[in-house]
PDB file of N, CA and C in Angstrom:
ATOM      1  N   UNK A   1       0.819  -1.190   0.000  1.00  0.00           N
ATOM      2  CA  UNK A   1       0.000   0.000   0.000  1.00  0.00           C
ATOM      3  C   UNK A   1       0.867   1.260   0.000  1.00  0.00           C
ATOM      4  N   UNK A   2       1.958   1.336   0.852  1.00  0.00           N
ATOM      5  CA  UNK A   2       2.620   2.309   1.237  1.00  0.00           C
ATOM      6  C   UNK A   2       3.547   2.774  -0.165  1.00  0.00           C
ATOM      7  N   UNK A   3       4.211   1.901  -1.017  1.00  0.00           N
ATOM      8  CA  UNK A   3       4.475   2.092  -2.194  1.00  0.00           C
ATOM      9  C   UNK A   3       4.064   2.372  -3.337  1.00  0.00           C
ATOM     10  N   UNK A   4       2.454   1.682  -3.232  1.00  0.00           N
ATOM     11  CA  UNK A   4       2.090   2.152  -4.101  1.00  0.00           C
ATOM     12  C   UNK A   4       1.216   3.755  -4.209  1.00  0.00           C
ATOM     13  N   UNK A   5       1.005   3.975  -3.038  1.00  0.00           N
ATOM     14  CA  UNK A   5       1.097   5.649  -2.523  1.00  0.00           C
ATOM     15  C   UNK A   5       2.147   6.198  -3.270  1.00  0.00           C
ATOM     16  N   UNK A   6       3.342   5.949  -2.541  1.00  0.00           N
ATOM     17  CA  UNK A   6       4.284   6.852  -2.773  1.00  0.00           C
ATOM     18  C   UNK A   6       4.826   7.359  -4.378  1.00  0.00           C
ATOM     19  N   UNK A   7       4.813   6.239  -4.952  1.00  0.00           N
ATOM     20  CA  UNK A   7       4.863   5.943  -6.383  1.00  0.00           C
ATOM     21  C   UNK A   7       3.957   6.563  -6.903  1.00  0.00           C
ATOM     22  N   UNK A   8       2.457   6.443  -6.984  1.00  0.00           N
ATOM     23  CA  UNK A   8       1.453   7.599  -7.711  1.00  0.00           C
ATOM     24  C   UNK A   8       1.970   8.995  -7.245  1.00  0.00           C
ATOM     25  N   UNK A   9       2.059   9.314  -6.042  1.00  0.00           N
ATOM     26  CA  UNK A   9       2.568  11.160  -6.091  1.00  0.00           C
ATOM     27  C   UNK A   9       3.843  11.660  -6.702  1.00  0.00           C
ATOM     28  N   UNK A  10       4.383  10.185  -6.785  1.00  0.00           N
ATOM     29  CA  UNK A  10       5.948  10.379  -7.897  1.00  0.00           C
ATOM     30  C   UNK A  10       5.785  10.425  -9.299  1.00  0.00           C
ATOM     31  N   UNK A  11       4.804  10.135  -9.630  1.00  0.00           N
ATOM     32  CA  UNK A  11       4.276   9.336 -11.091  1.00  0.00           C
ATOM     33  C   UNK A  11       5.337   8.642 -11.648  1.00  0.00           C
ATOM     34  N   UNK A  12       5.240   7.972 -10.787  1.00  0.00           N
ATOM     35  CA  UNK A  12       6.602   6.424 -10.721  1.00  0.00           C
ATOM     36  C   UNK A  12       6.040   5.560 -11.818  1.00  0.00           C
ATOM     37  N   UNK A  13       6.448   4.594 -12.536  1.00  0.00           N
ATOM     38  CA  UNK A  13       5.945   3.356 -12.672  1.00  0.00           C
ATOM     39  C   UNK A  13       6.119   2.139 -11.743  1.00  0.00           C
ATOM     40  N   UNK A  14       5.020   1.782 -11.184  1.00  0.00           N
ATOM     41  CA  UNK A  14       4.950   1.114  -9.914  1.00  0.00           C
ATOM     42  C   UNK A  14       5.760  -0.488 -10.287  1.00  0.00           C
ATOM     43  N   UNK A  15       6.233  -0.769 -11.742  1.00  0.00           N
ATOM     44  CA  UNK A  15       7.506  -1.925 -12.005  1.00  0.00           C
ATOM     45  C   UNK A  15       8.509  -1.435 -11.528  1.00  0.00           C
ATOM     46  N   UNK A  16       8.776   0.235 -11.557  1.00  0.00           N
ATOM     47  CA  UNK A  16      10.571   0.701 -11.268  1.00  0.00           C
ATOM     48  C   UNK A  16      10.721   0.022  -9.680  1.00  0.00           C
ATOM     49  N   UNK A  17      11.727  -0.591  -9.564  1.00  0.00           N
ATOM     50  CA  UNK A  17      12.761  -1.021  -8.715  1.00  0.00           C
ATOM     51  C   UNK A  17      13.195   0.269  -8.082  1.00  0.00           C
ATOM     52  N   UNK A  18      13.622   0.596  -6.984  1.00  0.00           N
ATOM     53  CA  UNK A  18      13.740   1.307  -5.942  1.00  0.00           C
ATOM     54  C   UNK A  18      13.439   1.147  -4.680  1.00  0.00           C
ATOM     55  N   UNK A  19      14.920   1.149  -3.846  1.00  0.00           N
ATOM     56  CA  UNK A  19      14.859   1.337  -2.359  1.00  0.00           C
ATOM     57  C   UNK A  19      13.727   2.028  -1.614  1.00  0.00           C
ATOM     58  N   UNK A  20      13.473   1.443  -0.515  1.00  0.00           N
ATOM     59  CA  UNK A  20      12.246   2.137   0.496  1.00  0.00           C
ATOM     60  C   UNK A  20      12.854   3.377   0.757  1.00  0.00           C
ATOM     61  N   UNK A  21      13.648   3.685   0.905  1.00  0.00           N
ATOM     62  CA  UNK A  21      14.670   4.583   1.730  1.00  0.00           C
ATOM     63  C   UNK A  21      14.709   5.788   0.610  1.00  0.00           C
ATOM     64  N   UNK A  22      15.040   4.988  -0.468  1.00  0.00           N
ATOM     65  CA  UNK A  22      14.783   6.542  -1.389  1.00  0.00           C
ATOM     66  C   UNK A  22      13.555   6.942  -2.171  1.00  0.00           C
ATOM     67  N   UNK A  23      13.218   5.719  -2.497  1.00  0.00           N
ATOM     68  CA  UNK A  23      11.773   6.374  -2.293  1.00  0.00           C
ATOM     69  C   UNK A  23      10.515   7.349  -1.340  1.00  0.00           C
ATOM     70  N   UNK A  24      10.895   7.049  -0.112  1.00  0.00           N
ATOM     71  CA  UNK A  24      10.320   8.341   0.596  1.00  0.00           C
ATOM     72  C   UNK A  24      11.240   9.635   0.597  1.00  0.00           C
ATOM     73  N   UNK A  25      12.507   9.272   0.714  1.00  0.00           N
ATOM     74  CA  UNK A  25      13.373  10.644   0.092  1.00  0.00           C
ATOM     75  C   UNK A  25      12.526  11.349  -1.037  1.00  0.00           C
ATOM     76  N   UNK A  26      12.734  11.117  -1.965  1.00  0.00           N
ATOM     77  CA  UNK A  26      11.985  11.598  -3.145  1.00  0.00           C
ATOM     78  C   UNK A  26      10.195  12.714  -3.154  1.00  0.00           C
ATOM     79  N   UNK A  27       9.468  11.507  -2.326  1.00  0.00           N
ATOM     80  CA  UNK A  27       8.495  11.374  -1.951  1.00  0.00           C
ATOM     81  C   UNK A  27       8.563  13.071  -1.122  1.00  0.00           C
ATOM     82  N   UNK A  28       9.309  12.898   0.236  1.00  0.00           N
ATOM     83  CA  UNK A  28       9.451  13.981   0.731  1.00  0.00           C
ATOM     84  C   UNK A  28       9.781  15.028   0.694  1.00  0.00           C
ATOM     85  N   UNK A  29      10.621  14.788  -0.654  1.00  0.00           N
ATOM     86  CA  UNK A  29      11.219  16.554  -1.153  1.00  0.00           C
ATOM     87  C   UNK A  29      10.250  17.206  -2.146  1.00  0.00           C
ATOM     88  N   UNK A  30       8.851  16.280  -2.418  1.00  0.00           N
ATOM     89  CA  UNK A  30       8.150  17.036  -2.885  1.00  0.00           C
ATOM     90  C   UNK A  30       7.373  18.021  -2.304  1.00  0.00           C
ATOM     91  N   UNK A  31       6.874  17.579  -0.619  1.00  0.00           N
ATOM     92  CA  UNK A  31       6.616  18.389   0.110  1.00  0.00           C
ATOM     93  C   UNK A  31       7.127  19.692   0.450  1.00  0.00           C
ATOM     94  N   UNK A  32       6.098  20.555   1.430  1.00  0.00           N
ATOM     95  CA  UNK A  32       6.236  22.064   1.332  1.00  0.00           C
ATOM     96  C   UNK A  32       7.401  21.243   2.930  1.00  0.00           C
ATOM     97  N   UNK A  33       8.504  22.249   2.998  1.00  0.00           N
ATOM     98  CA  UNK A  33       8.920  22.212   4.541  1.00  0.00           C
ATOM     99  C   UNK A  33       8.176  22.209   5.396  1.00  0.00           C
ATOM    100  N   UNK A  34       7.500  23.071   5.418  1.00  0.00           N
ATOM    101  CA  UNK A  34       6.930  23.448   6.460  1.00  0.00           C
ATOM    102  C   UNK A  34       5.137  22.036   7.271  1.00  0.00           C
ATOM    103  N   UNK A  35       4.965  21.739   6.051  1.00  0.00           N
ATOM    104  CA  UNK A  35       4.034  20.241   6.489  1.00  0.00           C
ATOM    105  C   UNK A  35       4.657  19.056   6.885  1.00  0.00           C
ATOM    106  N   UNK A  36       6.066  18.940   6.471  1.00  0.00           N
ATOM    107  CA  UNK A  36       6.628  17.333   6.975  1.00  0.00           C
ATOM    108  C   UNK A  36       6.341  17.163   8.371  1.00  0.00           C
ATOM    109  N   UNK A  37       6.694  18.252   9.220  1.00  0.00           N
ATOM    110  CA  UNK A  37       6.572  18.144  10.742  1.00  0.00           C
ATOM    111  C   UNK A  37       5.072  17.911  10.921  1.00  0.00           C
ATOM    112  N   UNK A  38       3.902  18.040  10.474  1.00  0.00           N
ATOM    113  CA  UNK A  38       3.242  17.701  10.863  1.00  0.00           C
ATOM    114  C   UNK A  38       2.462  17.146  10.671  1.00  0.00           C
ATOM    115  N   UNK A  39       3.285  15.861   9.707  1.00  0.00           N
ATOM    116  CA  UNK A  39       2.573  14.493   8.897  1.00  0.00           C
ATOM    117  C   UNK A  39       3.591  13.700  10.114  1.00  0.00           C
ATOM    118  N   UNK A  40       2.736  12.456   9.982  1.00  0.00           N
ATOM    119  CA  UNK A  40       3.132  11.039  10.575  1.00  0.00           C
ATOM    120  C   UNK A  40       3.898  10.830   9.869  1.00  0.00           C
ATOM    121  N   UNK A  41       5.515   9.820  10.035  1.00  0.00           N
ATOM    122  CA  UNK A  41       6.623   9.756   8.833  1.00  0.00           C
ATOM    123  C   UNK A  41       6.463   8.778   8.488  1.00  0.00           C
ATOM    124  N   UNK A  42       6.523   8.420   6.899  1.00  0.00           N
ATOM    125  CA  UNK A  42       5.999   7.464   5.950  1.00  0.00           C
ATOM    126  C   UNK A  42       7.685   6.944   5.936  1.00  0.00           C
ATOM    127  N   UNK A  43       8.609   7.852   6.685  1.00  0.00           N
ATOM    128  CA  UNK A  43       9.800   6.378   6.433  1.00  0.00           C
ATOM    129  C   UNK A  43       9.799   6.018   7.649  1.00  0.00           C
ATOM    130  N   UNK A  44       9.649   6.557   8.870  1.00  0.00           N
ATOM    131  CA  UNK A  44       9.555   5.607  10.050  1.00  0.00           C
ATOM    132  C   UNK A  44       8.717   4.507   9.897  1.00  0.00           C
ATOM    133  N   UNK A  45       7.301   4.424   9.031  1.00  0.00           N
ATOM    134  CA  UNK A  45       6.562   3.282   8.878  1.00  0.00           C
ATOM    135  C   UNK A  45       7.445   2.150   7.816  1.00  0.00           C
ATOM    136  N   UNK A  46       7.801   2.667   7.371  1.00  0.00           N
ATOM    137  CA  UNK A  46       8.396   2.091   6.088  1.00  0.00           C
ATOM    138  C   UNK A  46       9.828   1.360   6.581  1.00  0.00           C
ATOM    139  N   UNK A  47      10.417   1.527   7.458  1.00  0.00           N
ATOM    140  CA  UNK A  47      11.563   1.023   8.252  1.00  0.00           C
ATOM    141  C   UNK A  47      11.245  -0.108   8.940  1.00  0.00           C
ATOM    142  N   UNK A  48       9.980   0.300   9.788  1.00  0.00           N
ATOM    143  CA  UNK A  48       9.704  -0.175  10.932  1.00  0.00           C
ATOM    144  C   UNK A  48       8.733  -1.968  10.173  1.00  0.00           C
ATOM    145  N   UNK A  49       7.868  -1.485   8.652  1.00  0.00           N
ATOM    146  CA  UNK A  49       7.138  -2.206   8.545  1.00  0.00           C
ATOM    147  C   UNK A  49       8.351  -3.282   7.674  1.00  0.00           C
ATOM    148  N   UNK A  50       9.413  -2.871   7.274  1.00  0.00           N
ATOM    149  CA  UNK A  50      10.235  -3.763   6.694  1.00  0.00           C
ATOM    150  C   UNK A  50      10.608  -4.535   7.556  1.00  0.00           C
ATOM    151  N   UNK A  51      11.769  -3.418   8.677  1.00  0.00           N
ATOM    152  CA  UNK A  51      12.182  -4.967   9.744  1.00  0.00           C
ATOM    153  C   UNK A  51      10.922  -5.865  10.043  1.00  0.00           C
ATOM    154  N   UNK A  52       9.625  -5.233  10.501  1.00  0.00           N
ATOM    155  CA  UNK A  52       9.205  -6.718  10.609  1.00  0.00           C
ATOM    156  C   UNK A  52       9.076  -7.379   9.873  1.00  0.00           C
ATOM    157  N   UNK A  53       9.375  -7.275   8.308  1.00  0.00           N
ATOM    158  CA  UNK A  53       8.745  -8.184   7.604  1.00  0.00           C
ATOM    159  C   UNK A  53      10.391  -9.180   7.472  1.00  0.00           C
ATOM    160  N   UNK A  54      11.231  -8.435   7.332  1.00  0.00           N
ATOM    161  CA  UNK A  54      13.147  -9.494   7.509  1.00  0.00           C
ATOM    162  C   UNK A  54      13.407  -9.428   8.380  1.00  0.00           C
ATOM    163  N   UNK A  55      12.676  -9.611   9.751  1.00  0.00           N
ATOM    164  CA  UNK A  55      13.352 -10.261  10.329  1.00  0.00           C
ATOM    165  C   UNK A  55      12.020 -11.609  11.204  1.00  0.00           C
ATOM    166  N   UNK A  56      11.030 -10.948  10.842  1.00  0.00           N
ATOM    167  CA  UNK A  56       9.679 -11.726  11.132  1.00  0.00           C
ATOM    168  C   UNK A  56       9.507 -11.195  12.636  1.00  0.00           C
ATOM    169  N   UNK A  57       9.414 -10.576  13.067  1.00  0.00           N
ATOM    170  CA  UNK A  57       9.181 -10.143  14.165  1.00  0.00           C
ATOM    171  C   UNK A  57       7.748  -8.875  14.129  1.00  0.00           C
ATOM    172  N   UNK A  58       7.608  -7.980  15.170  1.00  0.00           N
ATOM    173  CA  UNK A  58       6.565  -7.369  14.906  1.00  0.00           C
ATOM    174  C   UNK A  58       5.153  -8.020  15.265  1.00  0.00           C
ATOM    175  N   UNK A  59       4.468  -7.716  16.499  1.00  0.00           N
ATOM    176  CA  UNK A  59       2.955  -7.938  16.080  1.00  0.00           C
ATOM    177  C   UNK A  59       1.844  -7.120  15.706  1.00  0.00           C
ATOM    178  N   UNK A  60       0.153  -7.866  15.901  1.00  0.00           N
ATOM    179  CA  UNK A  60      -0.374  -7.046  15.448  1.00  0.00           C
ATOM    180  C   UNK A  60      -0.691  -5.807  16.202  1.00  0.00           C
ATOM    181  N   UNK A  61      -0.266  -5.500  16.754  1.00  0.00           N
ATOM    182  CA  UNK A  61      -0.321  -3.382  17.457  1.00  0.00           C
ATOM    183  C   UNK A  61       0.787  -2.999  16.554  1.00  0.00           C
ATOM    184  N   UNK A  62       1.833  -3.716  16.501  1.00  0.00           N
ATOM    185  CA  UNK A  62       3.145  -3.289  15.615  1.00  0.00           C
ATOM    186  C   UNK A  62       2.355  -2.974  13.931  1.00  0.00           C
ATOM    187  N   UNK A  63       2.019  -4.005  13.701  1.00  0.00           N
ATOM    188  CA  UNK A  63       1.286  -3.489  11.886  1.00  0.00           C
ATOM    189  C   UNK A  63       0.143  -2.653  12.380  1.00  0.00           C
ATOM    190  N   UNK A  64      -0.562  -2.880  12.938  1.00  0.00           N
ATOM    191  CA  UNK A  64      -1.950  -1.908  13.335  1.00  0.00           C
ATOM    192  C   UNK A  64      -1.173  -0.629  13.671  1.00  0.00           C
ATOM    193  N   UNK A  65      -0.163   0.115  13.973  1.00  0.00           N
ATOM    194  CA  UNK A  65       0.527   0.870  14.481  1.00  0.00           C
ATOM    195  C   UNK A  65       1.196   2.063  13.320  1.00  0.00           C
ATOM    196  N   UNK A  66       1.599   1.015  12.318  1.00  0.00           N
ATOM    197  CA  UNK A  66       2.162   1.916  11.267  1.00  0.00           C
ATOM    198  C   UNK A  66       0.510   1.691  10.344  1.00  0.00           C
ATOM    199  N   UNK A  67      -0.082   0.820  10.427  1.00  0.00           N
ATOM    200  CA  UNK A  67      -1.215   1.266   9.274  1.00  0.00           C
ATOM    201  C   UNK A  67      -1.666   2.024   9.393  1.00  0.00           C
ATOM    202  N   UNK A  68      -1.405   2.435  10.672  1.00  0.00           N
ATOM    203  CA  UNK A  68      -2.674   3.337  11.198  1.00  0.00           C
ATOM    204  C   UNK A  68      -1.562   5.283  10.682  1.00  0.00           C
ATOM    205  N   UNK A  69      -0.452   5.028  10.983  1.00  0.00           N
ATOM    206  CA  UNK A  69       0.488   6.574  10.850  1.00  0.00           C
ATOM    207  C   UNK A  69       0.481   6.537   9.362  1.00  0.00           C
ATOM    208  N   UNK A  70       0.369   5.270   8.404  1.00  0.00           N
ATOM    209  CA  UNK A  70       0.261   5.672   7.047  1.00  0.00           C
ATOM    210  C   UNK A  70      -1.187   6.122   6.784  1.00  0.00           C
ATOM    211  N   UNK A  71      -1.862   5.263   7.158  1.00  0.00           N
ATOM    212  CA  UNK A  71      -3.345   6.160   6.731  1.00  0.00           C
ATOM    213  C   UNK A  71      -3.369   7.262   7.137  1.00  0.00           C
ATOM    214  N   UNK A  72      -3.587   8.251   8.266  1.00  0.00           N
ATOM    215  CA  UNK A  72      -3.265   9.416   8.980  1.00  0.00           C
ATOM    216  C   UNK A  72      -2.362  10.301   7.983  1.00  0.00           C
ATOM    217  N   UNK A  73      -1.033   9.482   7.633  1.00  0.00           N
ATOM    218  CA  UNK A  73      -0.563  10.676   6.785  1.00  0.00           C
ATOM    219  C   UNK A  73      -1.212  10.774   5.585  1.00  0.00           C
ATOM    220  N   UNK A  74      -1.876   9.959   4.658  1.00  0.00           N
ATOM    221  CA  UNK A  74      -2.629  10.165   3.573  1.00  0.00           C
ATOM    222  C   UNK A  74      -3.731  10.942   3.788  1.00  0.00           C
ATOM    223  N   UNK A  75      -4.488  10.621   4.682  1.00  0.00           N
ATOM    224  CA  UNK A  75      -5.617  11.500   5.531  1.00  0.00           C
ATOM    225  C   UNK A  75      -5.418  13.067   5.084  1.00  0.00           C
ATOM    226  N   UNK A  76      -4.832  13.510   5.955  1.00  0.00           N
ATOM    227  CA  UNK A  76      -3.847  14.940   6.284  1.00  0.00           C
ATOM    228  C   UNK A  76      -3.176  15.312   4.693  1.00  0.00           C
ATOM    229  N   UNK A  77      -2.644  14.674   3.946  1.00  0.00           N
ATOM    230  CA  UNK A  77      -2.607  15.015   2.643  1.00  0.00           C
ATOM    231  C   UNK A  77      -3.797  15.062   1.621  1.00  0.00           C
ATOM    232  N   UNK A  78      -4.458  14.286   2.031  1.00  0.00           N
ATOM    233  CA  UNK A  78      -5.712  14.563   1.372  1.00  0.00           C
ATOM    234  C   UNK A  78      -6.785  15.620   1.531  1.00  0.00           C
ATOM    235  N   UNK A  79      -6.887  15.863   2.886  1.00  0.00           N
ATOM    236  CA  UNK A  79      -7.438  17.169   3.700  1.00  0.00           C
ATOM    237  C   UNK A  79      -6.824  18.181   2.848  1.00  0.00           C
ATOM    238  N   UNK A  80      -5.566  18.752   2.882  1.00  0.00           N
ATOM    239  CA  UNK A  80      -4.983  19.856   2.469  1.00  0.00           C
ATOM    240  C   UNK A  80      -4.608  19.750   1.641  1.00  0.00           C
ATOM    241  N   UNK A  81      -4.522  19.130   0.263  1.00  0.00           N
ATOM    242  CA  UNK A  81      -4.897  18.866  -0.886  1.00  0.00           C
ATOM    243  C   UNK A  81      -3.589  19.720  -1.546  1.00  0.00           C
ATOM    244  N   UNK A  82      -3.442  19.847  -2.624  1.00  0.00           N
ATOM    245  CA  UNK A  82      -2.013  20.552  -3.464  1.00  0.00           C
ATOM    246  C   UNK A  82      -1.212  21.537  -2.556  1.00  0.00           C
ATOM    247  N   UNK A  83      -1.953  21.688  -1.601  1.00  0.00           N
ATOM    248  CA  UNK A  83      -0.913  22.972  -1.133  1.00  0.00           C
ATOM    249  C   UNK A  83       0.377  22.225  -0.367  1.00  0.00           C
ATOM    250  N   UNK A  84       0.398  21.277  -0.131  1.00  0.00           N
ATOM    251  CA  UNK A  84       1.338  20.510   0.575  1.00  0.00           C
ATOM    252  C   UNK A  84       2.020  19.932  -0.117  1.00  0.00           C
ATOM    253  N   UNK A  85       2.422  20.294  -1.664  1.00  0.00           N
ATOM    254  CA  UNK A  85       3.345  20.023  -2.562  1.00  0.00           C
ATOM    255  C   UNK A  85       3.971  20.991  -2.662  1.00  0.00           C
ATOM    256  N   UNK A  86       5.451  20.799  -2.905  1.00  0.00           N
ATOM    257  CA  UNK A  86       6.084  22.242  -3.979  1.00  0.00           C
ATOM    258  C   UNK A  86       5.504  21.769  -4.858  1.00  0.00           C
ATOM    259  N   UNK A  87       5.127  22.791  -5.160  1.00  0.00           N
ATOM    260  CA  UNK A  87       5.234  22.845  -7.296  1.00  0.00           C
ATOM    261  C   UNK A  87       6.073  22.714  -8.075  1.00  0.00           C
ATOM    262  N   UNK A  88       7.686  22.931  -7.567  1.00  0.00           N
ATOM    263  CA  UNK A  88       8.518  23.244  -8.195  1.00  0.00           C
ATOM    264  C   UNK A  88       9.401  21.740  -7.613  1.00  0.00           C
ATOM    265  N   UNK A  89       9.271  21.746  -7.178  1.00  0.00           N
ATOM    266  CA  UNK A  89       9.950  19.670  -6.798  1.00  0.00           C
ATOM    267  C   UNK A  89       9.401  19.245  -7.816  1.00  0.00           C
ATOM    268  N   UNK A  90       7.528  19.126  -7.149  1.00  0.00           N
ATOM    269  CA  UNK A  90       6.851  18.258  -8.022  1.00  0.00           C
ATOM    270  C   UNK A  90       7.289  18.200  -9.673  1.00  0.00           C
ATOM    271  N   UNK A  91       7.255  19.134 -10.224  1.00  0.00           N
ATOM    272  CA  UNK A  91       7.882  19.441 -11.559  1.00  0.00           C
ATOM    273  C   UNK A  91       9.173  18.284 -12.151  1.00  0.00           C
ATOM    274  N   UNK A  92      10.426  18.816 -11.114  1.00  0.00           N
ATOM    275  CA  UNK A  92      11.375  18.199 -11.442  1.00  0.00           C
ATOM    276  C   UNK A  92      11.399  16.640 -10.968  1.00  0.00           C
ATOM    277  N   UNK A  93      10.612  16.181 -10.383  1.00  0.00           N
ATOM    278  CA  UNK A  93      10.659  14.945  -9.831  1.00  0.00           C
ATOM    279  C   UNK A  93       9.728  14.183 -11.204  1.00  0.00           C
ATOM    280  N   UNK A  94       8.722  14.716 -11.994  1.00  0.00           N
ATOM    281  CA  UNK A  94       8.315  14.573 -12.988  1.00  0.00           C
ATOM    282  C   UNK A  94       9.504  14.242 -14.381  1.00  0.00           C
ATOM    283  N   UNK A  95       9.949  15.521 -14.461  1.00  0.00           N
ATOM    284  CA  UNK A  95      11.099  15.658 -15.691  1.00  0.00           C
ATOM    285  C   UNK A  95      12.004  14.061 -15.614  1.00  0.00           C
ATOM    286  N   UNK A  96      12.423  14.365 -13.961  1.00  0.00           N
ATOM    287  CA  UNK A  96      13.362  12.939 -13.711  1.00  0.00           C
ATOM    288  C   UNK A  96      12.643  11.756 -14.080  1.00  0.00           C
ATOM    289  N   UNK A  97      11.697  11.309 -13.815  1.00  0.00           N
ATOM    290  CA  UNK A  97      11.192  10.423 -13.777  1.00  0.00           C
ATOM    291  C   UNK A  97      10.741  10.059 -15.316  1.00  0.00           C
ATOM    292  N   UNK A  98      10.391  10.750 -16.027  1.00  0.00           N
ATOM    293  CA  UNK A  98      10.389  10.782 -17.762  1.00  0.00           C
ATOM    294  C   UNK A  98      11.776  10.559 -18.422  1.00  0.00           C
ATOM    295  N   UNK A  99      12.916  11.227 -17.931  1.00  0.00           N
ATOM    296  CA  UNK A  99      14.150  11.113 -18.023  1.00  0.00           C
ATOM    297  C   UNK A  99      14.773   9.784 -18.390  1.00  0.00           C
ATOM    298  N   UNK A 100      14.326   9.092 -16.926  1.00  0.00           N
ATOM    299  CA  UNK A 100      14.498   7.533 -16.581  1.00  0.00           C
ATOM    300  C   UNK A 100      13.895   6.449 -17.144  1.00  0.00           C
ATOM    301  N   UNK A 101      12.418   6.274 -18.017  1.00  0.00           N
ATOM    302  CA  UNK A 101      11.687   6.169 -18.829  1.00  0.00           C
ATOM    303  C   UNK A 101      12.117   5.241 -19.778  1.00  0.00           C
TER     304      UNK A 101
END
């Protein structure tokens, strides 16, 4: 779920291969500064939901835990709708991504 989020606001192709790690990089520099602080972090979930998945550990409050900070942050992006993009990331994160193509 969490990828394939991240990937539509990238206009990724959801086949490209890419790290969790830079993929929310990416993800996050499209954002305005000033909203990251007050979104739930889609790489703390994204860390947290990997180790459990290599190393098998994690229960369910542990997945109920990040499902719950990824939905919340989609929530909150959805509420406040384009303004919580640069425009001007968004752009170049576009170009790149056509680039790569």
């Amino acid at each position: 779920m969490l990828e394939h989020y991240l990937k539509a606001k990238l206009e990724m192709p959801l086949k490209r291969q890419i790290r969790g790690d830079e993929l929310s990089e990416q993800y996050y520099a499209l954002l305005e500064p000033g909203i990251k602080g007050l979104l739930p972090s889609v790489s703390t979930a994204w860390e947290n939901l990997s180790e459990y998945l290599h190393t098998r550990t994690g229960d369910t409050k542990d997945y109920q835990k990040q499902r719950g900070d990824i939905c919340k942050h989609i929530e909150i992006v959805a509420a406040l709708g384009a303004k919580v993009f640069n425009a001007e990331a968004s752009t170049r994160a576009t170009r790149l991504q056509s680039s790569k193509e």
